[in-house]
N, C-alpha and C. Protein backbone atom coordinates (compact mmCIF):
# COMPACT_ATOMS: atom_id res chain seq x y z
N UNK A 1 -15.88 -0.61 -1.63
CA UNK A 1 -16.17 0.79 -1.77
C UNK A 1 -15.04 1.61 -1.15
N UNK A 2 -14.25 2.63 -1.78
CA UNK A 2 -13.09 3.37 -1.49
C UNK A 2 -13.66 4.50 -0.22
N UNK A 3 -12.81 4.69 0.91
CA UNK A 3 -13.28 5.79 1.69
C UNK A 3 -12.73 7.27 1.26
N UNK A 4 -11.15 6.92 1.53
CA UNK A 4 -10.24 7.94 1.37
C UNK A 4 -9.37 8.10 0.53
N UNK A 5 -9.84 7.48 -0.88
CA UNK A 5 -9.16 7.60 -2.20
C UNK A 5 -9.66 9.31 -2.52
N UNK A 6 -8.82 9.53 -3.73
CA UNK A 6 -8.63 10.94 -4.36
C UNK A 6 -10.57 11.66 -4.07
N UNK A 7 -11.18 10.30 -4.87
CA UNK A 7 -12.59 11.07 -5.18
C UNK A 7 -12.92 11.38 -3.86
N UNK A 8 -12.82 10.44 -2.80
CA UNK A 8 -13.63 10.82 -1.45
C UNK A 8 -13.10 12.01 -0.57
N UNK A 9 -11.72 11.91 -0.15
CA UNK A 9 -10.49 12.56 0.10
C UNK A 9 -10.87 13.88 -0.59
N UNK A 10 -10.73 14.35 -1.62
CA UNK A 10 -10.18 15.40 -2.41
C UNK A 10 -12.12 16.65 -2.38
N UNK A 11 -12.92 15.76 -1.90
CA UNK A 11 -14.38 16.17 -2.02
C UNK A 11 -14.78 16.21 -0.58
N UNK A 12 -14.46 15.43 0.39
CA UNK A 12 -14.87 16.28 1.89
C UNK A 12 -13.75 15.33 2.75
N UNK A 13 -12.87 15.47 2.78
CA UNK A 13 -11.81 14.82 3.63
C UNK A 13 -12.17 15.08 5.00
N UNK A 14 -12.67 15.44 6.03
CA UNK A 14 -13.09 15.18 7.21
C UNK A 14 -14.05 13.96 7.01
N UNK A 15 -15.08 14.16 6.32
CA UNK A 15 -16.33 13.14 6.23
C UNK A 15 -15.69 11.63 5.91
N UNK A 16 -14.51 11.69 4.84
CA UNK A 16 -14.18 10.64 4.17
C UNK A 16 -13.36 9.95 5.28
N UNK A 17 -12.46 10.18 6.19
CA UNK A 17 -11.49 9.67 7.04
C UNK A 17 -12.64 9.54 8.12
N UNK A 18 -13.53 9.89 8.52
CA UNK A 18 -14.69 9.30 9.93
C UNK A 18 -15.61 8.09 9.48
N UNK A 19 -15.89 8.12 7.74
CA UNK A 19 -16.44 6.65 7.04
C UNK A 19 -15.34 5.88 7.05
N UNK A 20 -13.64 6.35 6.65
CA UNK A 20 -12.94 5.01 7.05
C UNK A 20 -12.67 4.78 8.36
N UNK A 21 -12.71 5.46 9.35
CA UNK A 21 -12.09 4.83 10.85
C UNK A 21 -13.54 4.33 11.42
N UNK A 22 -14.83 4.84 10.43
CA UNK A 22 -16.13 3.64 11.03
C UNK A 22 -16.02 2.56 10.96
N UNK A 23 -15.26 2.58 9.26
CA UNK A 23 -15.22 0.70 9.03
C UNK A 23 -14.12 0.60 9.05
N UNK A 24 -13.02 0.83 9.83
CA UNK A 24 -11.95 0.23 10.24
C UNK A 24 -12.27 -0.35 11.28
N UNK A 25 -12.68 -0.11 12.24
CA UNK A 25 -13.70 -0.44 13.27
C UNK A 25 -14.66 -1.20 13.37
N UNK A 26 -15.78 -1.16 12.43
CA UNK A 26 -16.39 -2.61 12.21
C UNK A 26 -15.84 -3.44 11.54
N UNK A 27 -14.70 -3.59 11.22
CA UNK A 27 -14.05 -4.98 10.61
C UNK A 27 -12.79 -4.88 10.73
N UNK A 28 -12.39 -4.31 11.77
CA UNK A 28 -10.66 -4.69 13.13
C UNK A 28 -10.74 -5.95 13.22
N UNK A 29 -11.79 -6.89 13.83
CA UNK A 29 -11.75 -7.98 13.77
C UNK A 29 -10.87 -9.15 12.50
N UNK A 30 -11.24 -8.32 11.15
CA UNK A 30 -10.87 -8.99 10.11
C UNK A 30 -9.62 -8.93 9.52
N UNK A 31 -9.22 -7.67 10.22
CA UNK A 31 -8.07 -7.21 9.64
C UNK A 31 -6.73 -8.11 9.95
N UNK A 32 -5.63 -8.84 9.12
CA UNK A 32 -4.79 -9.26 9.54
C UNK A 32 -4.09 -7.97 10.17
N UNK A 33 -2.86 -8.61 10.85
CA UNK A 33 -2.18 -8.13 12.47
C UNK A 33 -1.08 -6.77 11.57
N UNK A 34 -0.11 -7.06 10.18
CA UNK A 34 0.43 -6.32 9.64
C UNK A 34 -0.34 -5.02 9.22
N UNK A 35 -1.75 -5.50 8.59
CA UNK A 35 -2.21 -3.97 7.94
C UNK A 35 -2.73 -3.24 9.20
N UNK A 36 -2.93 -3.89 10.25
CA UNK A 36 -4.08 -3.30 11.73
C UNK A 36 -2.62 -2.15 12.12
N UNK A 37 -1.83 -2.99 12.42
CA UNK A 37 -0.40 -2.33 12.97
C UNK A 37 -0.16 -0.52 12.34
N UNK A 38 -0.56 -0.71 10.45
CA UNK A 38 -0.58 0.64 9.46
C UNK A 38 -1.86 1.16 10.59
N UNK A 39 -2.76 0.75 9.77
CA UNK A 39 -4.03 1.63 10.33
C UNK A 39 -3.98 2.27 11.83
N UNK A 40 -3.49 1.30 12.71
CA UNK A 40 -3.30 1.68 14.63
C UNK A 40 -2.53 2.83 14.73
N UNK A 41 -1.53 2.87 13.63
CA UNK A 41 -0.16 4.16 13.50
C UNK A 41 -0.71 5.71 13.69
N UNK A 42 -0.36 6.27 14.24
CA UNK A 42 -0.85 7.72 13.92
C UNK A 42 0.31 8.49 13.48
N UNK A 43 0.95 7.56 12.21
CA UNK A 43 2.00 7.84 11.39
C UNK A 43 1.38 7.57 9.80
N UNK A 44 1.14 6.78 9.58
CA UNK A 44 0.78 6.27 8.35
C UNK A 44 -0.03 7.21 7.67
N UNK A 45 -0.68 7.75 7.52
CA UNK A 45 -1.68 8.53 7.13
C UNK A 45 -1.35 10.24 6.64
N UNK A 46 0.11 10.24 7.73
CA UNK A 46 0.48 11.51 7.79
C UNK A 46 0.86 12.12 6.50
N UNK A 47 1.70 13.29 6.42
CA UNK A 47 2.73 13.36 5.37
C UNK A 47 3.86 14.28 5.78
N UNK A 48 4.05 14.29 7.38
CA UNK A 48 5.31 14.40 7.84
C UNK A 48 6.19 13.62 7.96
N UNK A 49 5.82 12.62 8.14
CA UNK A 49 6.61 11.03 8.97
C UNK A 49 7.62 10.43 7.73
N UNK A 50 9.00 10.13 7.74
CA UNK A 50 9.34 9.98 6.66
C UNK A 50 8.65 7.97 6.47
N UNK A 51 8.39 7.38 6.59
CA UNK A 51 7.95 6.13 7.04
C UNK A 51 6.88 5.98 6.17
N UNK A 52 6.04 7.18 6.12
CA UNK A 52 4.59 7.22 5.38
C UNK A 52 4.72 7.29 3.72
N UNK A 53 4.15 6.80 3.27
CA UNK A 53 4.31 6.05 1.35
C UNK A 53 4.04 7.70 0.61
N UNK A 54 3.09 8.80 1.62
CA UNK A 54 2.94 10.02 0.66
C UNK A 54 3.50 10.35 0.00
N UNK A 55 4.07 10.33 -0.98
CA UNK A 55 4.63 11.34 -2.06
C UNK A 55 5.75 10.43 -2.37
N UNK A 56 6.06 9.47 -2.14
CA UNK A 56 7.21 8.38 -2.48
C UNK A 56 7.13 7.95 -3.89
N UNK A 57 8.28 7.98 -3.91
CA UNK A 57 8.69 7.20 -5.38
C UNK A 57 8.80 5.75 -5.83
N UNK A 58 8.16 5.53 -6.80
CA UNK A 58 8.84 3.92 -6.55
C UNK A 58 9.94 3.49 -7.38
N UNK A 59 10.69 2.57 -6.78
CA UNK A 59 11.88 1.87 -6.89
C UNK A 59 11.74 0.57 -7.45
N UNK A 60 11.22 0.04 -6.96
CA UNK A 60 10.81 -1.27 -7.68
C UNK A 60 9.60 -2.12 -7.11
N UNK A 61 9.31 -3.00 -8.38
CA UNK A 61 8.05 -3.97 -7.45
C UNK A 61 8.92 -5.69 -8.38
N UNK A 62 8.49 -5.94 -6.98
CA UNK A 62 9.07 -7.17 -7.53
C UNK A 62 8.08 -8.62 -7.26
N UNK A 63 7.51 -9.72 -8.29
CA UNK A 63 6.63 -10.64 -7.84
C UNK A 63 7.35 -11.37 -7.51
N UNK A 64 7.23 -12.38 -6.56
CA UNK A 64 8.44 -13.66 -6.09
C UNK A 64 6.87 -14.57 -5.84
N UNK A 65 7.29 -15.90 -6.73
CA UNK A 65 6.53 -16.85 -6.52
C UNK A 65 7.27 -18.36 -6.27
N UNK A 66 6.90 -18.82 -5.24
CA UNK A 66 7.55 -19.96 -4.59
C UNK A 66 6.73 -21.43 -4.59
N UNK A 67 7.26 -22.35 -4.60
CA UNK A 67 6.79 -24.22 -3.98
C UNK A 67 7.19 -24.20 -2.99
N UNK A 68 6.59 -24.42 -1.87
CA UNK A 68 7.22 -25.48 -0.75
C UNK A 68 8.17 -26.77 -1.09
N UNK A 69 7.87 -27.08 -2.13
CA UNK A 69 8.90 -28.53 -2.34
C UNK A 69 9.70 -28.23 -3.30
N UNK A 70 9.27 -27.59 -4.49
CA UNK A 70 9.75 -27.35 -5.81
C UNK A 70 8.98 -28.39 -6.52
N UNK A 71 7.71 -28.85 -6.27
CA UNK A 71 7.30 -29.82 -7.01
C UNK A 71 6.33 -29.05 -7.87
N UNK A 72 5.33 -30.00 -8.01
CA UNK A 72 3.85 -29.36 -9.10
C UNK A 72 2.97 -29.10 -7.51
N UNK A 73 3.88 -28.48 -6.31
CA UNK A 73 2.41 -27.69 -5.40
C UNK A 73 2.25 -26.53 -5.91
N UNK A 74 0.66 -26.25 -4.85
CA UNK A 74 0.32 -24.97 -5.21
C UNK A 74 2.12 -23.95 -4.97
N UNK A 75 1.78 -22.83 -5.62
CA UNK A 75 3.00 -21.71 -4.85
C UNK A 75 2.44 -20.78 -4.27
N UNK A 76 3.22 -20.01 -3.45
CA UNK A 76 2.76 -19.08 -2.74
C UNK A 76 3.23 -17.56 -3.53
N UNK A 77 2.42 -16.99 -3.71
CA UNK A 77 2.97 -16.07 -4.48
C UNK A 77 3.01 -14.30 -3.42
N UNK A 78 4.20 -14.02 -3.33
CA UNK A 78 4.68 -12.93 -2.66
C UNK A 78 4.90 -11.87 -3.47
N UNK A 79 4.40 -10.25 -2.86
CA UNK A 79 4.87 -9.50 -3.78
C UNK A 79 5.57 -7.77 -3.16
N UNK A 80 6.97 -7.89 -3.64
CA UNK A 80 7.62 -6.92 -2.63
C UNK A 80 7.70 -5.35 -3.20
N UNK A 81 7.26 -4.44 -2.56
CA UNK A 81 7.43 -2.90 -3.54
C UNK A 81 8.70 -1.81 -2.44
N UNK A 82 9.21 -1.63 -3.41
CA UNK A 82 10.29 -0.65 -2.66
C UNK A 82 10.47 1.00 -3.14
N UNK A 83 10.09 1.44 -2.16
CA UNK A 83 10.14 3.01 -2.74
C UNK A 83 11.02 3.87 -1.99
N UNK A 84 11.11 5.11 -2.85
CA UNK A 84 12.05 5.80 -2.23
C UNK A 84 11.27 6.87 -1.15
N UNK A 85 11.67 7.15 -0.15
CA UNK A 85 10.28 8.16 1.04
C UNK A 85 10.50 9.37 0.11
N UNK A 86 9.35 9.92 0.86
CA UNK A 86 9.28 11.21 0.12
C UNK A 86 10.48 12.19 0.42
N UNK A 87 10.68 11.83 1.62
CA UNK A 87 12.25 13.41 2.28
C UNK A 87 13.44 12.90 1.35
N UNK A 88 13.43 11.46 0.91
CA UNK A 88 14.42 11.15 0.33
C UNK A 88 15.55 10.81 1.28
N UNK A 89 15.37 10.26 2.80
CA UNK A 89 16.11 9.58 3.58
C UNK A 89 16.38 8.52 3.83
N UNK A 90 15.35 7.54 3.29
CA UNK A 90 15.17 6.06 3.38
C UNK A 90 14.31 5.60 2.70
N UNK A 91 14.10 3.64 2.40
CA UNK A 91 13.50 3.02 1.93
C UNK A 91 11.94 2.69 2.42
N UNK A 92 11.05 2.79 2.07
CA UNK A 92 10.03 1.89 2.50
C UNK A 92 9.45 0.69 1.47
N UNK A 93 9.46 -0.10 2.30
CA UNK A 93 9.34 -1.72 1.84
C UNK A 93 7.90 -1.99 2.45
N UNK A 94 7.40 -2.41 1.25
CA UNK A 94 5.97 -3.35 1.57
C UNK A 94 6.45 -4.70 1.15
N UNK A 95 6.10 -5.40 2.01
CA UNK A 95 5.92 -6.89 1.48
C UNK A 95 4.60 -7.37 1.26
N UNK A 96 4.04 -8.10 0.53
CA UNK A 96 2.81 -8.49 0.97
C UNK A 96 2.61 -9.86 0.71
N UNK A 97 2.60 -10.76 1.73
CA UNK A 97 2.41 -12.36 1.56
C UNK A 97 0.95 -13.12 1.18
N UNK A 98 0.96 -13.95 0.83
CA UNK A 98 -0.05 -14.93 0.31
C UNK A 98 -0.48 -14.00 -0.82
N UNK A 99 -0.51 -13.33 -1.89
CA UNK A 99 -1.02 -12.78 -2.56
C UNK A 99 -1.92 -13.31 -3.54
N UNK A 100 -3.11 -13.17 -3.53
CA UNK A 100 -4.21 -14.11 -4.67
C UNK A 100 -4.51 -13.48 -5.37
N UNK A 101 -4.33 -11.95 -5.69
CA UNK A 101 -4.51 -11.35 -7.41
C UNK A 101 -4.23 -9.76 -6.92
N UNK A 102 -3.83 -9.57 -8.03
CA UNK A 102 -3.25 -8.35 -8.34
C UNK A 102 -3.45 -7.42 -9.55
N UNK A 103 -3.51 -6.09 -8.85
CA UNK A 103 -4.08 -5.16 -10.73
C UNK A 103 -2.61 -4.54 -10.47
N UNK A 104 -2.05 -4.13 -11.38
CA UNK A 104 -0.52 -2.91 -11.60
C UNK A 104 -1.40 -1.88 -12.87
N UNK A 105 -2.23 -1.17 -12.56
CA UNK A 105 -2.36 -0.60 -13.86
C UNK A 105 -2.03 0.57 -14.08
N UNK A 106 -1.47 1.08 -15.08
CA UNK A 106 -0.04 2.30 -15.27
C UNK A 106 -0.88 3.06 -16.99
N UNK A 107 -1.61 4.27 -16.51
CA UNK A 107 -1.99 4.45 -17.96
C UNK A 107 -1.20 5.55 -18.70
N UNK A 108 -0.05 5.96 -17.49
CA UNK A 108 0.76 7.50 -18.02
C UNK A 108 2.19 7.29 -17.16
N UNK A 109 2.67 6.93 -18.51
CA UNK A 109 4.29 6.51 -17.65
C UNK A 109 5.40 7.45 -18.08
N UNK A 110 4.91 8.31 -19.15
CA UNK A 110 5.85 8.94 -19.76
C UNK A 110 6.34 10.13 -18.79
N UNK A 111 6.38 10.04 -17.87
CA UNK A 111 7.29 10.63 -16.44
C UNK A 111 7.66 10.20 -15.51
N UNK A 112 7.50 8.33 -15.57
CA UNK A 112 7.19 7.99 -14.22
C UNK A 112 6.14 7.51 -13.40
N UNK A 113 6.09 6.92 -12.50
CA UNK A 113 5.28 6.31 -11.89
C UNK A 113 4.57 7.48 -11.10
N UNK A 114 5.81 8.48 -10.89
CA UNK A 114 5.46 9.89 -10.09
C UNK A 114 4.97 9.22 -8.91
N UNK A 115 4.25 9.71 -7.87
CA UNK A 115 4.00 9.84 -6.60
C UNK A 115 3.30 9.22 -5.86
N UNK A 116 3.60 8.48 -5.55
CA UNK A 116 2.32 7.62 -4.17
C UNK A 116 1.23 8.67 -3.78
N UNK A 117 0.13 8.61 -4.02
CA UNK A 117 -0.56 9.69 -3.65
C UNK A 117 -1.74 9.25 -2.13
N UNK A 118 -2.63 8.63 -2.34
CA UNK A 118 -3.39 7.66 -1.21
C UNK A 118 -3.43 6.37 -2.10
N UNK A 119 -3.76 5.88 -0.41
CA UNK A 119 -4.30 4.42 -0.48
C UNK A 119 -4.73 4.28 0.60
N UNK A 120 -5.77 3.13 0.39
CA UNK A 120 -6.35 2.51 1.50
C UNK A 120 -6.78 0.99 1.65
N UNK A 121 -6.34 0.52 2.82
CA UNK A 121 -6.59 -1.18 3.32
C UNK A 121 -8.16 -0.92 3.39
N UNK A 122 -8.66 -2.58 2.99
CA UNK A 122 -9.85 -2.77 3.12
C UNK A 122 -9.96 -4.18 3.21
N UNK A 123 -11.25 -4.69 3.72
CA UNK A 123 -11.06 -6.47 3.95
C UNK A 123 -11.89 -6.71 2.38
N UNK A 124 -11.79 -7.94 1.50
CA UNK A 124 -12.35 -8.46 0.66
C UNK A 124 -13.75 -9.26 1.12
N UNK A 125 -14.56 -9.66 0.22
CA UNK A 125 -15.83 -10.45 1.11
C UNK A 125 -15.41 -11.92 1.16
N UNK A 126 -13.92 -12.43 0.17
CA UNK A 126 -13.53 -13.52 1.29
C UNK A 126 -12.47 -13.63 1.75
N UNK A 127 -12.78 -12.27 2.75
CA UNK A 127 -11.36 -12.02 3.92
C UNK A 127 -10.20 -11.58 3.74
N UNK A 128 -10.11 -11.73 2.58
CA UNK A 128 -8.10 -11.12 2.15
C UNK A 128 -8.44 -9.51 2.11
N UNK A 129 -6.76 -9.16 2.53
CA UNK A 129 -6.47 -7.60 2.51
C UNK A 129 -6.40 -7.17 1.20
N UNK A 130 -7.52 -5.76 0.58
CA UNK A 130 -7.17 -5.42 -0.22
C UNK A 130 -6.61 -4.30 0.10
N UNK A 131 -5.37 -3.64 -0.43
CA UNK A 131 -4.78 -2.82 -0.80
C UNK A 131 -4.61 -1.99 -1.79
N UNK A 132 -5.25 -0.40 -1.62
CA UNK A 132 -5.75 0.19 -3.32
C UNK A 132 -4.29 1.38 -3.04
N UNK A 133 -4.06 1.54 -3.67
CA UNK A 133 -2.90 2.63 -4.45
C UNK A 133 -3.33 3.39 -5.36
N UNK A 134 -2.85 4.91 -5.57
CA UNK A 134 -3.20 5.43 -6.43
C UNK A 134 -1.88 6.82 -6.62
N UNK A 135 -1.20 6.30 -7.87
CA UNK A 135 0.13 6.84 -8.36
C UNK A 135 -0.56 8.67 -8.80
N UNK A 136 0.29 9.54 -8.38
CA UNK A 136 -0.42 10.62 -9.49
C UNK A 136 1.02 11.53 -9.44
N UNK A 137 0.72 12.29 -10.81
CA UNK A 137 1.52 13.30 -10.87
C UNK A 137 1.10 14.90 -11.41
N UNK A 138 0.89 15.18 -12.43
CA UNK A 138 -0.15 16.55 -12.46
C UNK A 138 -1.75 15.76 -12.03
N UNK A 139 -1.69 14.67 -12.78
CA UNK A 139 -3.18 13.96 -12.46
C UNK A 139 -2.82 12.84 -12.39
N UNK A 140 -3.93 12.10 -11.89
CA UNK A 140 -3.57 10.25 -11.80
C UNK A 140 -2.90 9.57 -13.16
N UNK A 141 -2.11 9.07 -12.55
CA UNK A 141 -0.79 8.38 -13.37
C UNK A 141 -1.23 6.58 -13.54
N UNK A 142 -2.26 6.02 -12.22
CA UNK A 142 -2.40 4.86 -12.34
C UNK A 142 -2.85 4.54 -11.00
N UNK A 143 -3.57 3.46 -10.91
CA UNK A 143 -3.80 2.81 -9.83
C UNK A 143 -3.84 1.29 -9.60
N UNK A 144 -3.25 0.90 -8.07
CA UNK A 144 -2.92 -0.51 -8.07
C UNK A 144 -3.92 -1.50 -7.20
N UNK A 145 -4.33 -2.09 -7.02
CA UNK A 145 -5.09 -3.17 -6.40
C UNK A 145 -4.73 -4.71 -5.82
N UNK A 146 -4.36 -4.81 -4.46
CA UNK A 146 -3.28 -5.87 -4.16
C UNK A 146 -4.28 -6.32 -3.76
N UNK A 147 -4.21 -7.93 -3.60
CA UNK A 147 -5.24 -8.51 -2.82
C UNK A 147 -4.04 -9.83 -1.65
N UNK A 148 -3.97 -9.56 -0.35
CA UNK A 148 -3.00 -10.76 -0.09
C UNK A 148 -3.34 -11.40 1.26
N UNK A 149 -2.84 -11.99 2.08
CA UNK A 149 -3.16 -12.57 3.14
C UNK A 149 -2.57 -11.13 4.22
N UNK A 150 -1.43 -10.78 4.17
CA UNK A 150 -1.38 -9.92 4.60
C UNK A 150 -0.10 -8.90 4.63
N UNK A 151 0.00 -7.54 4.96
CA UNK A 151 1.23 -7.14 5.20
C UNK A 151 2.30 -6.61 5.58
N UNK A 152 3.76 -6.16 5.32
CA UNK A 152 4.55 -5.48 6.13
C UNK A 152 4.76 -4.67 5.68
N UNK A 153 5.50 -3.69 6.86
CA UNK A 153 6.16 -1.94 6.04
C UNK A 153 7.40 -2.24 7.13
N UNK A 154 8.17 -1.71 6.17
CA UNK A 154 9.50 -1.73 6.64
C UNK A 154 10.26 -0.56 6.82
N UNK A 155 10.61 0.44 7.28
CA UNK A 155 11.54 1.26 7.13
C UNK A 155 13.28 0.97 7.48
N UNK A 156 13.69 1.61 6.13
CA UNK A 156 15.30 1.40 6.12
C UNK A 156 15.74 2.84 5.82
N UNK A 157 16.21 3.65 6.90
CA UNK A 157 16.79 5.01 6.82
C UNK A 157 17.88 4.98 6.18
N UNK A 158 18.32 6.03 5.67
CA UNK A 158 19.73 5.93 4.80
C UNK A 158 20.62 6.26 5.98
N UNK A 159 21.83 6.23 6.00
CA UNK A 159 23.03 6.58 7.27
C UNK A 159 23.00 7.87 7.01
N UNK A 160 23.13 8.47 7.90
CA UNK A 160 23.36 10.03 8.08
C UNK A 160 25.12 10.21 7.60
N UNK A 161 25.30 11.36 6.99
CA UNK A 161 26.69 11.31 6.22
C UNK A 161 27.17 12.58 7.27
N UNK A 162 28.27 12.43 7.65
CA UNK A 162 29.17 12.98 8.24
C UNK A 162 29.81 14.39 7.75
């Protein structure tokens, strides 16, 4: 059940962010250590911070699926998204490891992926991080659904030019 997606968010955003930091809270326990780290931030959420996915562009998503041996094992399937921040100073990088299924669904591309708008971590009922996304530009453009063991954010600032 979404807390602080568009519908909840956009219809009583005080109410919607005190139902997610309830159940961020009853299920901290569950949360792997990468997404707890987002949620703990009193950055992430913002839309000052250049670090925070708001209004970011994306750059690329890329699936990387691996063997431990190169044989017929299972693989581990990894999946990396790179966007541009919203100030347009730097990269933010999600990685997200162990990944066991994934939605990309894109129903209006004819501008673009347009804008990171919200998302929100949530635990699955068997334990994996889901991760919901939701692209918009005059209106929702698409929304994504990660499901993985767990993950990172990276910030890579651009060099300041002289």
């Amino acid at each position: 059940m979404p807390y602080i997606l568009s519908d909840q968010r956009d219809e009583a955003p005080v109410e919607a962010f005190a139902l997610y930091a309830a159940y961020i809270e009853s299920e901290r326990h569950r949360f792997p250590a990468g997404a707890l780290a987002l949620l703990d931030s009193d950055w992430y959420f913002g839309f000052s911070d250049p670090r925070a996915p708001h209004d970011a562009w994306l750059q690329s998503v890329q699936v990387i699926e691996t063997r431990a041996d190169g044989s017929d094992s299972s693989p581990e399937t990894n999946l990396d998204i790179r966007l541009l921040g919203a100030f347009h100073n730097g990269i933010i990088q999600f990685t997200y490891a162990g990944v066991t299924s994934y939605t990309l669904n894109m129903h209006d591309l004819a501008r673009g992926h347009r804008d990171w708008r919200y998302d929100e971590f949530r635990i699955s009922e068997s334990g994996y991080l889901i991760h919901e996304i939701e692209w918009f530009g005059p209106s929702e453009t698409g929304r994504w659904l990660i499901q993985a063991r767990d993950v990172t954010h990276t910030w890579h600032p651009f060099s300041p030019t002289s």
